[in-house]
Protein backbone atom coordinates (compact mmCIF):
# COMPACT_ATOMS: atom_id res chain seq x y z
CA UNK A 1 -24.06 -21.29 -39.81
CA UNK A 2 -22.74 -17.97 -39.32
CA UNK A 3 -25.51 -16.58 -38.02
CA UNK A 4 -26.76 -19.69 -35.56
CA UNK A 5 -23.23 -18.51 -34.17
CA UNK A 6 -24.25 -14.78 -34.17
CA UNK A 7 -27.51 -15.37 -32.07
CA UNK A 8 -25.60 -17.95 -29.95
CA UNK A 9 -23.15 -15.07 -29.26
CA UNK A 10 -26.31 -12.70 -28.77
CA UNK A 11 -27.54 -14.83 -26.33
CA UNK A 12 -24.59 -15.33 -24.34
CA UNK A 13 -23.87 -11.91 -24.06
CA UNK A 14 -27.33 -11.18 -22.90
CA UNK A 15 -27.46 -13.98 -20.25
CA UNK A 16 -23.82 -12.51 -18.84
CA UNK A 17 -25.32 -8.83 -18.80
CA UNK A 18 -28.33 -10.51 -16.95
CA UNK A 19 -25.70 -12.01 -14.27
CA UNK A 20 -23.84 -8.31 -14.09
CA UNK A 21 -26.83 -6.75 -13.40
CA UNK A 22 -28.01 -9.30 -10.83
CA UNK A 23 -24.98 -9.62 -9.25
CA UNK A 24 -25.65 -5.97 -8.66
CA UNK A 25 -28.86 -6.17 -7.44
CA UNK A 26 -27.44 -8.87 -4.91
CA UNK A 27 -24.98 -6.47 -3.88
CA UNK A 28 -27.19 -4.02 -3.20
CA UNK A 29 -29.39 -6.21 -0.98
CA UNK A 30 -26.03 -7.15 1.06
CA UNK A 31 -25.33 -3.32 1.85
CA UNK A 32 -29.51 -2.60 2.71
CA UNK A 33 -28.94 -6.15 4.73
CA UNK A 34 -25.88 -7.81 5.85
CA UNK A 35 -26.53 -11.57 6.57
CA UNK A 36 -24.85 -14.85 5.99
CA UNK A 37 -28.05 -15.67 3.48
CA UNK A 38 -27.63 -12.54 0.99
CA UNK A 39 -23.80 -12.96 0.74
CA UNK A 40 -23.76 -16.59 -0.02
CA UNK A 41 -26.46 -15.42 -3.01
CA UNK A 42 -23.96 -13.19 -4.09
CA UNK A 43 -21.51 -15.71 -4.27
CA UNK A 44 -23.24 -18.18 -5.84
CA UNK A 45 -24.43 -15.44 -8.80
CA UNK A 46 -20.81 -14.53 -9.01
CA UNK A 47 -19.84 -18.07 -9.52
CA UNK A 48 -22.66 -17.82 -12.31
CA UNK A 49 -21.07 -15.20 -13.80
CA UNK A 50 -17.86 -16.23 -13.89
CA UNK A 51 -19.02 -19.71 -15.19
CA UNK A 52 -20.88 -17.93 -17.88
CA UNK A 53 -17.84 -15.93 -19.16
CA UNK A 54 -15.87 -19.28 -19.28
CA UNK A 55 -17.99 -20.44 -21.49
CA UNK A 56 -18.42 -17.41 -24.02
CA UNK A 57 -14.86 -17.24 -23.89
CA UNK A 58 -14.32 -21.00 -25.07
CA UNK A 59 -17.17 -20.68 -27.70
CA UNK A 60 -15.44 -17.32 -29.06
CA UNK A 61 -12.05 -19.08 -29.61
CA UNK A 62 -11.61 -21.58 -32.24
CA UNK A 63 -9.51 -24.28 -30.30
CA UNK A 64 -9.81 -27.13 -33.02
CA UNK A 65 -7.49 -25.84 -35.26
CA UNK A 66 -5.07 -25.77 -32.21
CA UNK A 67 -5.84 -29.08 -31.11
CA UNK A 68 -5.18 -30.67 -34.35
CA UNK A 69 -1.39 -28.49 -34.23
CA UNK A 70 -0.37 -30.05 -30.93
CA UNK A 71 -1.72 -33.98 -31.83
CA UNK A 72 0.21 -33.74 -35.16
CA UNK A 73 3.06 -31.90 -33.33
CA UNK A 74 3.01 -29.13 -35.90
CA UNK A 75 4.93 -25.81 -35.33
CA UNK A 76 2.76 -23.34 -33.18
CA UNK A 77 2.16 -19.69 -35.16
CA UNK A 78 2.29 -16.89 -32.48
CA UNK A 79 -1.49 -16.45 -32.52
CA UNK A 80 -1.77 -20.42 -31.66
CA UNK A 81 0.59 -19.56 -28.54
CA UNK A 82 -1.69 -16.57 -27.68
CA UNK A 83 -5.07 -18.62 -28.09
CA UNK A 84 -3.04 -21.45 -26.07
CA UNK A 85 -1.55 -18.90 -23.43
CA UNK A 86 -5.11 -17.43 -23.01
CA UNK A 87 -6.86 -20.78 -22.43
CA UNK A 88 -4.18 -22.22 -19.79
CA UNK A 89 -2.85 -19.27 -18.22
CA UNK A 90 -5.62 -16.33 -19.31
CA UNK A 91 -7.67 -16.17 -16.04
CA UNK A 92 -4.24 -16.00 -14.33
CA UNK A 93 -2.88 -13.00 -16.02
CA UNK A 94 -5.77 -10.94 -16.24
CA UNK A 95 -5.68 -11.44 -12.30
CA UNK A 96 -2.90 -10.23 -11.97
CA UNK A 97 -3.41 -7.11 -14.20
CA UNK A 98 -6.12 -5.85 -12.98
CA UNK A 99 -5.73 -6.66 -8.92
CA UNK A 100 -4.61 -3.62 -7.21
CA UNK A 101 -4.58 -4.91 -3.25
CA UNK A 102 -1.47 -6.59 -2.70
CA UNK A 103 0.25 -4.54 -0.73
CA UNK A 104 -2.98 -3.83 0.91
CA UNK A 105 -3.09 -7.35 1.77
CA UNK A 106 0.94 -7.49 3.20
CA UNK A 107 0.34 -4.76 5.38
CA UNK A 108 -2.56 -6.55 6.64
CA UNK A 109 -1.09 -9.80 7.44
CA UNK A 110 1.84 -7.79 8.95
CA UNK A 111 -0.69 -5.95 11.14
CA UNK A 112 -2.41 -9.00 12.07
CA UNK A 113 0.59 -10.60 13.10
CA UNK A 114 2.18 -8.20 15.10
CA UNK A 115 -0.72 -8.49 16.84
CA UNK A 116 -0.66 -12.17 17.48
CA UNK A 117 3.47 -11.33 18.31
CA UNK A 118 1.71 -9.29 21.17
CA UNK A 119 0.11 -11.52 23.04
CA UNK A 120 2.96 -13.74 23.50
CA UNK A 121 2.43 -14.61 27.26
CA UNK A 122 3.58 -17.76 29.06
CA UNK A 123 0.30 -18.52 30.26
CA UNK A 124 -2.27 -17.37 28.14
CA UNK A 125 -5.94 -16.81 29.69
CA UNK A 126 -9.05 -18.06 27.90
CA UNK A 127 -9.67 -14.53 26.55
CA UNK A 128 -6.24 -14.31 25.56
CA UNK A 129 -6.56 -17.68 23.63
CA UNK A 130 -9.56 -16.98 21.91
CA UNK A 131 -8.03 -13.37 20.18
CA UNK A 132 -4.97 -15.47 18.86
CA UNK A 133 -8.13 -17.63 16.90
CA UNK A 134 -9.90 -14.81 15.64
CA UNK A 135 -6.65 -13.36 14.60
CA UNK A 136 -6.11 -16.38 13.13
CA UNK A 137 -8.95 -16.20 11.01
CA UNK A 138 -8.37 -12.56 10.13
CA UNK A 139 -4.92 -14.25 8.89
CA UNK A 140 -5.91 -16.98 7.18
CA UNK A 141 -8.43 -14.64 5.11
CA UNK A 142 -5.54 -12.54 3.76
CA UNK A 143 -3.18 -15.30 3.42
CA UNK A 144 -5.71 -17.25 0.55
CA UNK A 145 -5.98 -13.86 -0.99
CA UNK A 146 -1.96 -13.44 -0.92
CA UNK A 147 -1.09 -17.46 -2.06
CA UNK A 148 -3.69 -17.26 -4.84
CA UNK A 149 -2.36 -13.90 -6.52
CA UNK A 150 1.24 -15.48 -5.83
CA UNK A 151 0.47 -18.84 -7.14
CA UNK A 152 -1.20 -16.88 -10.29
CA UNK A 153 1.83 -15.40 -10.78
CA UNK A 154 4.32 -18.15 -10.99
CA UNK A 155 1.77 -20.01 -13.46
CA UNK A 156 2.13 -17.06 -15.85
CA UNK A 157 5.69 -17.12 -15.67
CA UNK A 158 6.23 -21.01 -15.50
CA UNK A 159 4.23 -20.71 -18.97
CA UNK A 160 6.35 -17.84 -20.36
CA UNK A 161 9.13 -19.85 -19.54
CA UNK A 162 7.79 -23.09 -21.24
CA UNK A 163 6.71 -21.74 -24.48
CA UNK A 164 10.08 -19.82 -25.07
CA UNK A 165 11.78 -22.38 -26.96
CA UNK A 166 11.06 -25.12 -29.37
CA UNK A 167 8.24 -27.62 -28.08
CA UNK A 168 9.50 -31.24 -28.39
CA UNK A 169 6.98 -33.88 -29.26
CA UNK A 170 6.26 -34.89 -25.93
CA UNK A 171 5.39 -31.12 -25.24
CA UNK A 172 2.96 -31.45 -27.90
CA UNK A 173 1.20 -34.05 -26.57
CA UNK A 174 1.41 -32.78 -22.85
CA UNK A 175 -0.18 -29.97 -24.29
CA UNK A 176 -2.92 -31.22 -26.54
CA UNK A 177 -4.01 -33.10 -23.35
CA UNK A 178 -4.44 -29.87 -21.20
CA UNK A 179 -6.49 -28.31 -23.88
CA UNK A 180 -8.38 -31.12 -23.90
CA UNK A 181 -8.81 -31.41 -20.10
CA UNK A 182 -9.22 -27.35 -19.90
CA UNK A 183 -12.27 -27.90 -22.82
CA UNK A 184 -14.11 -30.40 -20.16
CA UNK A 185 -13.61 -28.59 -17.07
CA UNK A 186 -16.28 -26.36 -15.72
CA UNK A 187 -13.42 -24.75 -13.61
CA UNK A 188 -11.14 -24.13 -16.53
């Protein structure tokens, strides 16, 4: 058994360093050639990759024994919490460790609305009009980039805050039913 898992593993690792170094490729096509086409097959081999990680993660981490904790409402050791943390809250906190723009991104939207706060007229012209939409646009880019790190954020911490004290049994069932949820989901 032990080594099906060890060329499973093997395998996994060798389709996600086949993604990386696609990915790459991809990205190197974008810079030679800047279209709407080569981005969108970026995106779509980043989605890969990230879908691929997913899924070596939850093969690499024994949830069963976890399950069984939280259906039988069983005290959770700390390395449960951590294996439990990591599966509901993991992709969020790891975000937010390693992103570096989001001040970047505040002096951005600040920028971009100051701008709009400029062409406050009574009586805006056409050309006036269409500026306020691309700024807009240039707004709404940075404000999904800004609500998702913030919204990561306050998941981490509503979870730090929920798995402070003693889990009732309700918890433990809430919980179990996440995990189980998380397990099915291709977005996990």
């Amino acid at each position: 058994m032990a080594q099906d898992e060890q060329q499973s593993r093997n395998t996994q690792d060798q389709r996600i360093q086949t993604s990386i170094q696609k990915a790459l490729e991809l990205a190197t096509r974008c810079s030679a050639s800047e279209t709407s086409d080569n981005y969108e097959f970026l995106e779509e081999q980043v989605d890969q990759l990230e879908a691929q990680a997913r899924d070596a993660f939850q093969s690499r981490t024994n949830f069963g024994p976890l399950l069984s904790k939280l259906d039988a409402a069983k005290s959770l050791s700390a390395d449960d919490l951590k294996a439990l943390e990591l599966l509901i809250v993991g992709d969020a906190e790891y975000y937010l460790r390693y992103e570096s723009e989001v001040e970047e991104w505040k002096t951005q939207l600040k920028r971009v609305l100051d701008r709009i706060a400029g062409l406050q007229t009574s009586a805006p012209d056409v050309d006036t009009l269409m500026h306020v939409r691309a700024l807009c646009r240039e707004a709404h880019e940075v404000l999904a980039d800004l609500v998702f790190y913030y919204d990561s954020k306050e998941r981490a911490a509503k979870f730090q805050a929920a798995t402070q004290g003693p889990i009732d049994a309700e918890g433990y069932h809430f919980l179990a039913g996440i995990v189980r949820q998380m397990l099915a989901s291709d977005k996990m």
